[in-house]
C-alpha atoms as a PDB file:
ATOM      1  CA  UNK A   1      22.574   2.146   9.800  1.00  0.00           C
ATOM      2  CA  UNK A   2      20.588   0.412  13.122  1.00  0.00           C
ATOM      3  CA  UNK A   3      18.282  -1.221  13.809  1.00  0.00           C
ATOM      4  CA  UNK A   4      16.648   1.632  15.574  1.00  0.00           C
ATOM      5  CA  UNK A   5      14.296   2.425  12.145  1.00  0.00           C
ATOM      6  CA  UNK A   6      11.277   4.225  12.486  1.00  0.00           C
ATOM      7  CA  UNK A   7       8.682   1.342  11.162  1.00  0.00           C
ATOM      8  CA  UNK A   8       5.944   3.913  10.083  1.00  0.00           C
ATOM      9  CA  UNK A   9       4.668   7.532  10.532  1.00  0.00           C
ATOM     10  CA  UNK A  10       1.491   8.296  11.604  1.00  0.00           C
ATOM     11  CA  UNK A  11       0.965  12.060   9.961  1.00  0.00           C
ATOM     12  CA  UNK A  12      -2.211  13.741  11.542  1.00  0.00           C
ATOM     13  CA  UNK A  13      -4.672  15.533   8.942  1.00  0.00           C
ATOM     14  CA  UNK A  14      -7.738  17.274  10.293  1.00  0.00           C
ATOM     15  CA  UNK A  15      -9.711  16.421  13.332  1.00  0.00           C
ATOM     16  CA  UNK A  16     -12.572  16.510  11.443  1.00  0.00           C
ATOM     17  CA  UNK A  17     -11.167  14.020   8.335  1.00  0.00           C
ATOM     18  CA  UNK A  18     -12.186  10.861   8.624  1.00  0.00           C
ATOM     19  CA  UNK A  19      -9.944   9.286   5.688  1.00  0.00           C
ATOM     20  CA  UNK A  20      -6.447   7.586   5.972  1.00  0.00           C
ATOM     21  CA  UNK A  21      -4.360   7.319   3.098  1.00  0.00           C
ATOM     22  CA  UNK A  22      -2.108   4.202   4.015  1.00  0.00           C
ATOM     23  CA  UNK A  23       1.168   4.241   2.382  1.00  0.00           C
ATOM     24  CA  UNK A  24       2.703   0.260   2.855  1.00  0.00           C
ATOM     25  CA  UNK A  25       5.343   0.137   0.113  1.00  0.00           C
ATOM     26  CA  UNK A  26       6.788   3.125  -0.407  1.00  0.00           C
ATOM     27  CA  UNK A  27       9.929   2.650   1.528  1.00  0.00           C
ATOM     28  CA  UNK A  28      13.328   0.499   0.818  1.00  0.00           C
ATOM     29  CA  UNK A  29      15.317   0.516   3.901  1.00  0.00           C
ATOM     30  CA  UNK A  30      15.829  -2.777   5.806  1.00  0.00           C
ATOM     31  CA  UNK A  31      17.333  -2.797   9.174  1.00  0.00           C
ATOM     32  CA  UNK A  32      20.565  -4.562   8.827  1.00  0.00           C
ATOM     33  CA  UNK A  33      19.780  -7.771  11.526  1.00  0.00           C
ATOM     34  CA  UNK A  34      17.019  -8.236   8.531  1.00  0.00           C
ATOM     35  CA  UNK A  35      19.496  -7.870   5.714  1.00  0.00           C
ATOM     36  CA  UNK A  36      21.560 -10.350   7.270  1.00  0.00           C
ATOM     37  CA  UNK A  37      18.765 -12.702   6.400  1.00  0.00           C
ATOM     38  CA  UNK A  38      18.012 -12.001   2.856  1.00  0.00           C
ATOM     39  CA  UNK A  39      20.406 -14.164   0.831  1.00  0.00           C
ATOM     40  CA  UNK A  40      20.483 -11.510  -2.378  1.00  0.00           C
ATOM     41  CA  UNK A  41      23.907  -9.581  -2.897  1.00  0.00           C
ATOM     42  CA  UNK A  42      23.849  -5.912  -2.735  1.00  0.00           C
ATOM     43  CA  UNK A  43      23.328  -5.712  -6.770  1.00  0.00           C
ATOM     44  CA  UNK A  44      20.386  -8.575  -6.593  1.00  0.00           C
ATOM     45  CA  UNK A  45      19.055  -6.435  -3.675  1.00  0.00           C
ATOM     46  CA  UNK A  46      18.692  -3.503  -5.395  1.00  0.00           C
ATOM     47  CA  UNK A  47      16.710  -4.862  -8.391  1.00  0.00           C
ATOM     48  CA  UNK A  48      14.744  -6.771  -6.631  1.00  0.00           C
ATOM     49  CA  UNK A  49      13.875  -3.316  -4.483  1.00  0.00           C
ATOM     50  CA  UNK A  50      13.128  -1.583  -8.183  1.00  0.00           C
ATOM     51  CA  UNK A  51      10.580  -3.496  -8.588  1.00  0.00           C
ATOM     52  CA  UNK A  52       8.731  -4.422  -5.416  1.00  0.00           C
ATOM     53  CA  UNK A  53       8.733  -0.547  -4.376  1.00  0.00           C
ATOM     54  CA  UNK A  54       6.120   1.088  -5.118  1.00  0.00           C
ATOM     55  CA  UNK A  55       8.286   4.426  -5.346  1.00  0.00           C
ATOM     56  CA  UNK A  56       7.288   7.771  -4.903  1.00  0.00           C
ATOM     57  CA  UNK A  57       3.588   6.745  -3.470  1.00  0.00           C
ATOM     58  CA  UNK A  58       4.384   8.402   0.021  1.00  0.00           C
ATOM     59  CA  UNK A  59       5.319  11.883  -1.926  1.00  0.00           C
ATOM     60  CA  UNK A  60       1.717  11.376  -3.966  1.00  0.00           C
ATOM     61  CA  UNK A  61       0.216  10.867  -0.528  1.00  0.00           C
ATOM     62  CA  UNK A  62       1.982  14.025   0.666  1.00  0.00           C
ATOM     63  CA  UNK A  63       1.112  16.206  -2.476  1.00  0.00           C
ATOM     64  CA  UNK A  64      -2.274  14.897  -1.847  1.00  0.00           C
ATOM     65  CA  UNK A  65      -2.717  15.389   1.623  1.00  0.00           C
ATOM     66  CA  UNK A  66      -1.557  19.198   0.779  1.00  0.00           C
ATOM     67  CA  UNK A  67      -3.595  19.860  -1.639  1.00  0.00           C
ATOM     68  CA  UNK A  68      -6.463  18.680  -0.448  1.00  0.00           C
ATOM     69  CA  UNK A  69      -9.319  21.401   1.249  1.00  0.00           C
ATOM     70  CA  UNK A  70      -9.445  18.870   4.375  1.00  0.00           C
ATOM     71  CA  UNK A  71      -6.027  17.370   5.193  1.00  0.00           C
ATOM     72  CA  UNK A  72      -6.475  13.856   5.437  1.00  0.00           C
ATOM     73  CA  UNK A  73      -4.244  10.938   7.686  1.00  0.00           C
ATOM     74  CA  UNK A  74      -1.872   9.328   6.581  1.00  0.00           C
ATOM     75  CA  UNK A  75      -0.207   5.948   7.364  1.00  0.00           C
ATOM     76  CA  UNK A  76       2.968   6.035   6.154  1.00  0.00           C
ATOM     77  CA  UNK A  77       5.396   2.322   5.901  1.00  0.00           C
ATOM     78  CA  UNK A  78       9.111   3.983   6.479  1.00  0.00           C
ATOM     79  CA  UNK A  79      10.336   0.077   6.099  1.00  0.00           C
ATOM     80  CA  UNK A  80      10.939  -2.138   3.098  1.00  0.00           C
ATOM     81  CA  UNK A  81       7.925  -4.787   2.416  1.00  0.00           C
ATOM     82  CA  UNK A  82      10.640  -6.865   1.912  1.00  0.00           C
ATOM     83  CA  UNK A  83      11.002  -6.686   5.798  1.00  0.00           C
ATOM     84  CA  UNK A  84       7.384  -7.514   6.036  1.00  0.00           C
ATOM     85  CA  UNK A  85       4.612  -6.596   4.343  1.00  0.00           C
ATOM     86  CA  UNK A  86       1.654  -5.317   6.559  1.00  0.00           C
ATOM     87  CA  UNK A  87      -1.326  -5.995   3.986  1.00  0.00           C
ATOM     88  CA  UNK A  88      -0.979 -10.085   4.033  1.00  0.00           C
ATOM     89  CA  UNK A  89      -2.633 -12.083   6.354  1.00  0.00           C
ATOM     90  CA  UNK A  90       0.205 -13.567   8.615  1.00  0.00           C
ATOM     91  CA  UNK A  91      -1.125 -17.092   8.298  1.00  0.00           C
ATOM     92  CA  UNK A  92      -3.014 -19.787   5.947  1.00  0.00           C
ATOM     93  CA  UNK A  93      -5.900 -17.547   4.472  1.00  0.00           C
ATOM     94  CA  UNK A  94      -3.003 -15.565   2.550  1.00  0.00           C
ATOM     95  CA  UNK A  95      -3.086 -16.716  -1.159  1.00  0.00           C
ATOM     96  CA  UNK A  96       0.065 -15.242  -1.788  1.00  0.00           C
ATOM     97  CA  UNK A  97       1.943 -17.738   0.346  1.00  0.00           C
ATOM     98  CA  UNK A  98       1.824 -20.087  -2.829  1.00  0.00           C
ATOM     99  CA  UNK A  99       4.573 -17.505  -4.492  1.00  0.00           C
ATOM    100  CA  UNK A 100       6.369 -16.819  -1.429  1.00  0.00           C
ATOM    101  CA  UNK A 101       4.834 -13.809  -0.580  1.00  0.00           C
ATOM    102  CA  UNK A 102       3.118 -14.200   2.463  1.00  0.00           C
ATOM    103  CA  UNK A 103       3.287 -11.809   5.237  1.00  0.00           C
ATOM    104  CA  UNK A 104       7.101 -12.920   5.358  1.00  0.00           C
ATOM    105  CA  UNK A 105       8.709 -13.255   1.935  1.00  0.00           C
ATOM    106  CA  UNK A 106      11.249 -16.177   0.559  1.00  0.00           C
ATOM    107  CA  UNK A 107      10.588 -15.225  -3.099  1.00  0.00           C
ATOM    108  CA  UNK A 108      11.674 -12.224  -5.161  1.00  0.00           C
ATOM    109  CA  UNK A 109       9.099 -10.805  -7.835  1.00  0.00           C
ATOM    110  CA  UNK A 110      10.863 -13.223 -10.314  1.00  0.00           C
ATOM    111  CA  UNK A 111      10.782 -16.414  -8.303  1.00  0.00           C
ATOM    112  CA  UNK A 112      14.239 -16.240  -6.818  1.00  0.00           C
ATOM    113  CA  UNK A 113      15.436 -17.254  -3.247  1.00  0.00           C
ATOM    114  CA  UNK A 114      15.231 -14.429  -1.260  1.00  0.00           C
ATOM    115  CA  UNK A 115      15.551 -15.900   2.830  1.00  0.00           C
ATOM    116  CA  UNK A 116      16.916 -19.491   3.236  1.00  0.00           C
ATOM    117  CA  UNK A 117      13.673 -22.133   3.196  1.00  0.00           C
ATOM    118  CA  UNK A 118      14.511 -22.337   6.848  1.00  0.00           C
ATOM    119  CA  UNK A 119      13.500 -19.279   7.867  1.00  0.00           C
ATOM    120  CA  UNK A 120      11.242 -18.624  10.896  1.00  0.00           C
ATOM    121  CA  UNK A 121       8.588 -15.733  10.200  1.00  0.00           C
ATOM    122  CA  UNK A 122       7.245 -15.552  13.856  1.00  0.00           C
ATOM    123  CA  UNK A 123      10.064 -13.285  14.795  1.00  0.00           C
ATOM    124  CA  UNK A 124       9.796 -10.610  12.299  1.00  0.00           C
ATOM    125  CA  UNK A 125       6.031 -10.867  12.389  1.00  0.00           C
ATOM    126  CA  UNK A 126       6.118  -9.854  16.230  1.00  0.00           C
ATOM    127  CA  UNK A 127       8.724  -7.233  15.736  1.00  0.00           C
ATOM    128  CA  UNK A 128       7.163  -5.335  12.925  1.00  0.00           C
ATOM    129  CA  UNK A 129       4.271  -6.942  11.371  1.00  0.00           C
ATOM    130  CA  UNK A 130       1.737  -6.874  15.113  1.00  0.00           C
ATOM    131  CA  UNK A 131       2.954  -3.261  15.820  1.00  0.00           C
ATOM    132  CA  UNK A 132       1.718  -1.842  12.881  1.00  0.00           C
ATOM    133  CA  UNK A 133      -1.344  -3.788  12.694  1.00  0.00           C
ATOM    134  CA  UNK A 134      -1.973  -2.634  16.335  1.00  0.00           C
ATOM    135  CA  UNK A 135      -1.516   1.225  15.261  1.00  0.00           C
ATOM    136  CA  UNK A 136      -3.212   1.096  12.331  1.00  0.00           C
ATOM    137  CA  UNK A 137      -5.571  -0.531  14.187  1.00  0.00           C
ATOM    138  CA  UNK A 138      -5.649   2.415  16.424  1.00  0.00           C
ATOM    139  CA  UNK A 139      -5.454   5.117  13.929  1.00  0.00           C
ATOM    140  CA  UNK A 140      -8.782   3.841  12.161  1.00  0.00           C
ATOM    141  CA  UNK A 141     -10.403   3.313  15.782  1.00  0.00           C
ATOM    142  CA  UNK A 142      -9.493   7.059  16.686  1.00  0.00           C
ATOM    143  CA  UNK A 143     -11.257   8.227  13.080  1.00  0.00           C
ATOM    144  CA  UNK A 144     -14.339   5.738  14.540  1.00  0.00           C
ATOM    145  CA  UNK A 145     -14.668   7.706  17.580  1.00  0.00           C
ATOM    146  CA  UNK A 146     -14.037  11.662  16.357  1.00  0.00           C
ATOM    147  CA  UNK A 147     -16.104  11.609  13.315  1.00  0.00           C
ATOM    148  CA  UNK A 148     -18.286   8.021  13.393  1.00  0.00           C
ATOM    149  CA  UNK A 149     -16.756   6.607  10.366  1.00  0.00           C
ATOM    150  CA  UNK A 150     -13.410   5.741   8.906  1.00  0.00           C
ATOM    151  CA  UNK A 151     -12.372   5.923   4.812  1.00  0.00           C
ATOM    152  CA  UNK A 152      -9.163   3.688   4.327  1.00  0.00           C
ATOM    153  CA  UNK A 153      -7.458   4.612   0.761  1.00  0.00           C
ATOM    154  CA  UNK A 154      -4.312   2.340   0.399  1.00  0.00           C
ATOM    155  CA  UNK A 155      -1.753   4.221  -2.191  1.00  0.00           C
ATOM    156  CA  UNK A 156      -0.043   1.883  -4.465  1.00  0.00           C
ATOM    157  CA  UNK A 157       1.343   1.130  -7.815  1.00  0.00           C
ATOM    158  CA  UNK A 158       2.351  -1.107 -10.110  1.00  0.00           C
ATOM    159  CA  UNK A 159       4.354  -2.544 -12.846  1.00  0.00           C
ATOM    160  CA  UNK A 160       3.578  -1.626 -16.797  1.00  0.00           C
ATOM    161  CA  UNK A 161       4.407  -4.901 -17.802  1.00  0.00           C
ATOM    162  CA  UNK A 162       2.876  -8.334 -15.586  1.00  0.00           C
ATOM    163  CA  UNK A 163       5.974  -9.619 -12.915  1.00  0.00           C
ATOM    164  CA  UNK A 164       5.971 -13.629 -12.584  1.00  0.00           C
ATOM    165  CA  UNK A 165       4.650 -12.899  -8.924  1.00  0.00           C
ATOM    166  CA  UNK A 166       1.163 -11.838 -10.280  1.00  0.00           C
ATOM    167  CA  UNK A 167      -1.259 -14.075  -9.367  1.00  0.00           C
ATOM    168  CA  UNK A 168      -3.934 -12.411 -11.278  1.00  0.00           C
ATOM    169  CA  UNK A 169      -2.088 -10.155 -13.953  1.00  0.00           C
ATOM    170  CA  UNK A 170      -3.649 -11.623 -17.224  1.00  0.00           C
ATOM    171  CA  UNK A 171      -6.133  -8.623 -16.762  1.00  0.00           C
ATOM    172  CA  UNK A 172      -5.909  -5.066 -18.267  1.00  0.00           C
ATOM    173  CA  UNK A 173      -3.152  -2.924 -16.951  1.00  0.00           C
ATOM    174  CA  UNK A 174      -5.070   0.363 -16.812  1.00  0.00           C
ATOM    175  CA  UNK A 175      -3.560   3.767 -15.568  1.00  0.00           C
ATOM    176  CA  UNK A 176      -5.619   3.661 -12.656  1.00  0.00           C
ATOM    177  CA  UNK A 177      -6.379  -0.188 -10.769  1.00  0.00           C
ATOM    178  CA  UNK A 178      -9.160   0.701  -8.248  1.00  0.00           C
ATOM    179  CA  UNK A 179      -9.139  -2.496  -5.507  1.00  0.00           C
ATOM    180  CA  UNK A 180     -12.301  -3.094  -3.603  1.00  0.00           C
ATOM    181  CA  UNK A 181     -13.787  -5.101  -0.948  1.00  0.00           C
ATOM    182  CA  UNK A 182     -17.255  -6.535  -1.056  1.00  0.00           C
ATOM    183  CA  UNK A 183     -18.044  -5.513   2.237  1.00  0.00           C
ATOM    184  CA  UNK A 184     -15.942  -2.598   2.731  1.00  0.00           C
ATOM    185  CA  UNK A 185     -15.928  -0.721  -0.813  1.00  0.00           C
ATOM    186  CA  UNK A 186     -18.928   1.324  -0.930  1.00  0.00           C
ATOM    187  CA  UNK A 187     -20.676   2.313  -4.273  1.00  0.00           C
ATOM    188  CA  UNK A 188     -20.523   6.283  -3.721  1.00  0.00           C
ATOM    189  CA  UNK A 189     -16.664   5.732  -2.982  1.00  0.00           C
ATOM    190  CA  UNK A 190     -16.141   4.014  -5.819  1.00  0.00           C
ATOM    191  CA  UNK A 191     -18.011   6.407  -7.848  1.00  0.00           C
ATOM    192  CA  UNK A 192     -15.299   9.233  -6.029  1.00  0.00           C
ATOM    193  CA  UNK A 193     -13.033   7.733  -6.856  1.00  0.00           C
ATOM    194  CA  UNK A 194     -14.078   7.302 -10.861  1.00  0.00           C
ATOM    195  CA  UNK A 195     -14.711  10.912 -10.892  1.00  0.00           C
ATOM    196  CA  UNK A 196     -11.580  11.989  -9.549  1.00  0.00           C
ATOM    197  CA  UNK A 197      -8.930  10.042 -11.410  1.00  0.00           C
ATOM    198  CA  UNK A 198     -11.381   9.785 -14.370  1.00  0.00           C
ATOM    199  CA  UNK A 199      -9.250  13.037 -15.727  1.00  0.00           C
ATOM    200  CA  UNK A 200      -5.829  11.891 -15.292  1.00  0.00           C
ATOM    201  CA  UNK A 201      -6.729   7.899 -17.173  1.00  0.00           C
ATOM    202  CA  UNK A 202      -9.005   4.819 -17.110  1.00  0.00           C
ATOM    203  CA  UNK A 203      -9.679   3.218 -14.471  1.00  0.00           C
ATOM    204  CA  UNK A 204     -10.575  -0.563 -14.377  1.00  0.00           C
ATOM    205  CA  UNK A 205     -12.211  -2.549 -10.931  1.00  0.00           C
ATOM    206  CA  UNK A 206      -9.723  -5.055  -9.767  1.00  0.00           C
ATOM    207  CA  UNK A 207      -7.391  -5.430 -12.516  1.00  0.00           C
ATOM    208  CA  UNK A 208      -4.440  -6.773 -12.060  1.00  0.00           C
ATOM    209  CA  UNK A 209      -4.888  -6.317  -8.036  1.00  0.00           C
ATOM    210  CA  UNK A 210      -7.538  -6.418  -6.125  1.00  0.00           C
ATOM    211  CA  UNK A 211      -8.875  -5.972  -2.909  1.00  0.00           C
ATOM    212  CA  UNK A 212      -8.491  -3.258   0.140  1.00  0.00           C
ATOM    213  CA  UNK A 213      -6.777  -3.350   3.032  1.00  0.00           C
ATOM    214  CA  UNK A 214      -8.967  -2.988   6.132  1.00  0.00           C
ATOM    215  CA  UNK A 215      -7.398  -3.967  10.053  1.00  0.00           C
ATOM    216  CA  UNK A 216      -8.743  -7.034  10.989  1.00  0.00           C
ATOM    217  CA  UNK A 217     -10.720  -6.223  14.119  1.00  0.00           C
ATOM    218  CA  UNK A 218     -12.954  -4.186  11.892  1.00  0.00           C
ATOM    219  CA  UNK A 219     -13.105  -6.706   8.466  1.00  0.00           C
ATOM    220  CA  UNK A 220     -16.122  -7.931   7.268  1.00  0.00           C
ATOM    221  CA  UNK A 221     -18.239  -6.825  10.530  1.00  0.00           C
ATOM    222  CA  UNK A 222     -17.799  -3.104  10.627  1.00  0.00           C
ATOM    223  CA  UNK A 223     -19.529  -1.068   7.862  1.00  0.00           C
ATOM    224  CA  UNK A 224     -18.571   2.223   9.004  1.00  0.00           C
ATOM    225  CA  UNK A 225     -14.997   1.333   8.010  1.00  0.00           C
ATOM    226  CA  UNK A 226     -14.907   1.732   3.877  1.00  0.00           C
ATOM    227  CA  UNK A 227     -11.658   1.147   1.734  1.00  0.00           C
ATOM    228  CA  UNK A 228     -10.216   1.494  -1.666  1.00  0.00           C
ATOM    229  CA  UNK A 229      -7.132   0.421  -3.100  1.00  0.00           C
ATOM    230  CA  UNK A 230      -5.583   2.950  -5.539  1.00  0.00           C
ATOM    231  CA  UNK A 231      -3.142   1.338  -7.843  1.00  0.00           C
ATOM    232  CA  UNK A 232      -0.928   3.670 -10.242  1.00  0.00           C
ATOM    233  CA  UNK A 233       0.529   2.198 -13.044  1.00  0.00           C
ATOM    234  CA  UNK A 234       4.171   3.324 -12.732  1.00  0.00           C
ATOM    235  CA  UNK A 235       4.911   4.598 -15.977  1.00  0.00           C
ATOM    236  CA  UNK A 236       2.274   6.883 -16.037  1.00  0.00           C
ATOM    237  CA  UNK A 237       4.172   8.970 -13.629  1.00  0.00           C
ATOM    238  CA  UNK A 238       7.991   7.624 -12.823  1.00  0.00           C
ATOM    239  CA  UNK A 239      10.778   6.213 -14.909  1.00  0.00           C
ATOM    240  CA  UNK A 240      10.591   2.094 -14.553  1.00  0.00           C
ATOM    241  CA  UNK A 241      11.940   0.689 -13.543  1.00  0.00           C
ATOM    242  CA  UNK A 242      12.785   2.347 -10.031  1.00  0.00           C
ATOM    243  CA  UNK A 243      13.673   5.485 -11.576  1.00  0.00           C
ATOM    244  CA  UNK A 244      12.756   9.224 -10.912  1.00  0.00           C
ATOM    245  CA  UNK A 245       9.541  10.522 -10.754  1.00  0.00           C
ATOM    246  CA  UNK A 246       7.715  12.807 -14.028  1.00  0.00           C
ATOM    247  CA  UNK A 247       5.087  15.489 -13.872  1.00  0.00           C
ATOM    248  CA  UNK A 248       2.763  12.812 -13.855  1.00  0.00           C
ATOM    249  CA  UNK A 249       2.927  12.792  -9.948  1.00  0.00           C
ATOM    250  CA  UNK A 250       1.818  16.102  -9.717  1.00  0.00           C
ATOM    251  CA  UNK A 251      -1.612  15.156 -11.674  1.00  0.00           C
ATOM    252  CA  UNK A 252      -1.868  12.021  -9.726  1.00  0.00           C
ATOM    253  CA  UNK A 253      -1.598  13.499  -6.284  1.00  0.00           C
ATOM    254  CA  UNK A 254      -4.218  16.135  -7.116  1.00  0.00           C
ATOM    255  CA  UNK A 255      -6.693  13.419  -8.588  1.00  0.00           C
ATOM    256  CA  UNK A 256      -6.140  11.849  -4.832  1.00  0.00           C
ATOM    257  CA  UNK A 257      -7.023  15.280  -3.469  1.00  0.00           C
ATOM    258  CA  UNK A 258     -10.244  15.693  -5.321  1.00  0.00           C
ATOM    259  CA  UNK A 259     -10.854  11.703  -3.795  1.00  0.00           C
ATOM    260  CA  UNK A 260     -10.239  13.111  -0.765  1.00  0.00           C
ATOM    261  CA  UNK A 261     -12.195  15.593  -0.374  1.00  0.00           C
ATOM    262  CA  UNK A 262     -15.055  13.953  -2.538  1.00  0.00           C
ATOM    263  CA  UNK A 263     -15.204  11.711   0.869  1.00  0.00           C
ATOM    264  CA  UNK A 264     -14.290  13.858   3.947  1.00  0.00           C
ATOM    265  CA  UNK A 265     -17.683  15.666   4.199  1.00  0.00           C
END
């Protein structure tokens, strides 16, 4: 393995779509110059990759995208977040920098060592962190301009029982965790997105994770951008954890279709 790692995919959907599904911790490879920093053995590694991936969630994306009567975008993380992870702020204003879990992490999910306290993020935030802000960037800026509005849907999921990282995990663990943004989240996407996944399990608003990523040139000022976070509760459709996925994939990616489409027109 090199360095030489694709850091993400940009998949094109229609030229009429206007939604991205955004795909940030699917993947677990790590180029090795990054490896050499993590201080984990192989074993440790691998755990700690079980349950900080959110497996499987680029394959619901895919199922999703081809199911779906108007192929969306997708945005598609082919590195670890353990390399970095693109939805933290890479300074102060991120909260999770009180676990070790900012933009550059030196905590595992469990509260472990995972780089030396010594370690300088600047490097790995220019080498992967400001690309991918800069295409995503792009990619919602290029939905902007061919259909006059951008719909960000971030694909995640989560852990059936609360990790130590969880800031905010006292909450209910539902099937479906639907982040939003005050600003961004609008109330007929959120309605979408109640309707579609309303089939497959309950949803709950922000609980345990909250929020939706949106690039920062756009945040807070530009209402045509909208975004939901989709959170999957992992046992609902994979074998926890870090196991294979179940036919619950299958009903997942099609409630993302319906979403989909329910927002494309």
């Amino acid at each position: 393995m090199t360095d030489d790692l694709r850091s993400f995919d940009i998949l094109p959907g229609a030229v009429h779509s206007p939604v991205i599904l955004h795909v940030p911790h699917s993947a677990r490879e790590i180029p090795p110059s990054v490896r050499a920093g993590i201080v984990l053995d192989d074993d440790e590694l691998a755990q700690e990759l079980d349950h900080i991936t959110d497996a499987h969630t680029a394959q619901i994306a895919d199922v999703a995208a081809g199911a779906a009567g108007v192929v969306p975008w997708r945005f598609v993380n082919r590195l670890s977040r353990l390399v970095v992870d693109p939805e933290r702020f890479p300074d102060e204003r991120e909260e999770m920098r009180a676990v070790g879990m900012g933009a550059v992490y030196t905590r595992t999910t469990h509260g472990a060592v995972l780089r030396s306290g010594d370690v300088e993020a600047g490097p790995l935030v220019a080498r992967y962190f400001l690309p991918y802000a800069r295409a995503m960037t792009r990619a919602v800026a290029d939905r902007l301009a061919a259909t006059g509005r951008a719909v960000i849907i971030d694909v995640h999921s989560y852990p059936q029982a609360r990790l130590p990282y969880e800031l905010h995990g006292e909450g209910p663990r539902p099937p479906v965790c639907l982040g939003t943004d005050s600003f961004h989240t609008s109330p007929g996407l959120l309605d979408a997105a109640r309707q579609a996944f309303g089939d497959v399990g309950k949803t709950e608003l922000d609980s345990p994770f909250r929020g939706a990523y949106v690039p920062l040139e756009f945040y807070g000022t530009d209402p045509r951008v909208e975004a939901l976070m989709v959170e999957i509760r992992r046992d609902t459709y994979m074998t926890e954890p870090g196991g294979p996925a179940g036919p619950g994939l299958k009903r997942f990616a099609a409630a993302l279709a319906r979403l989909v489409d329910a927002v494309s027109g």
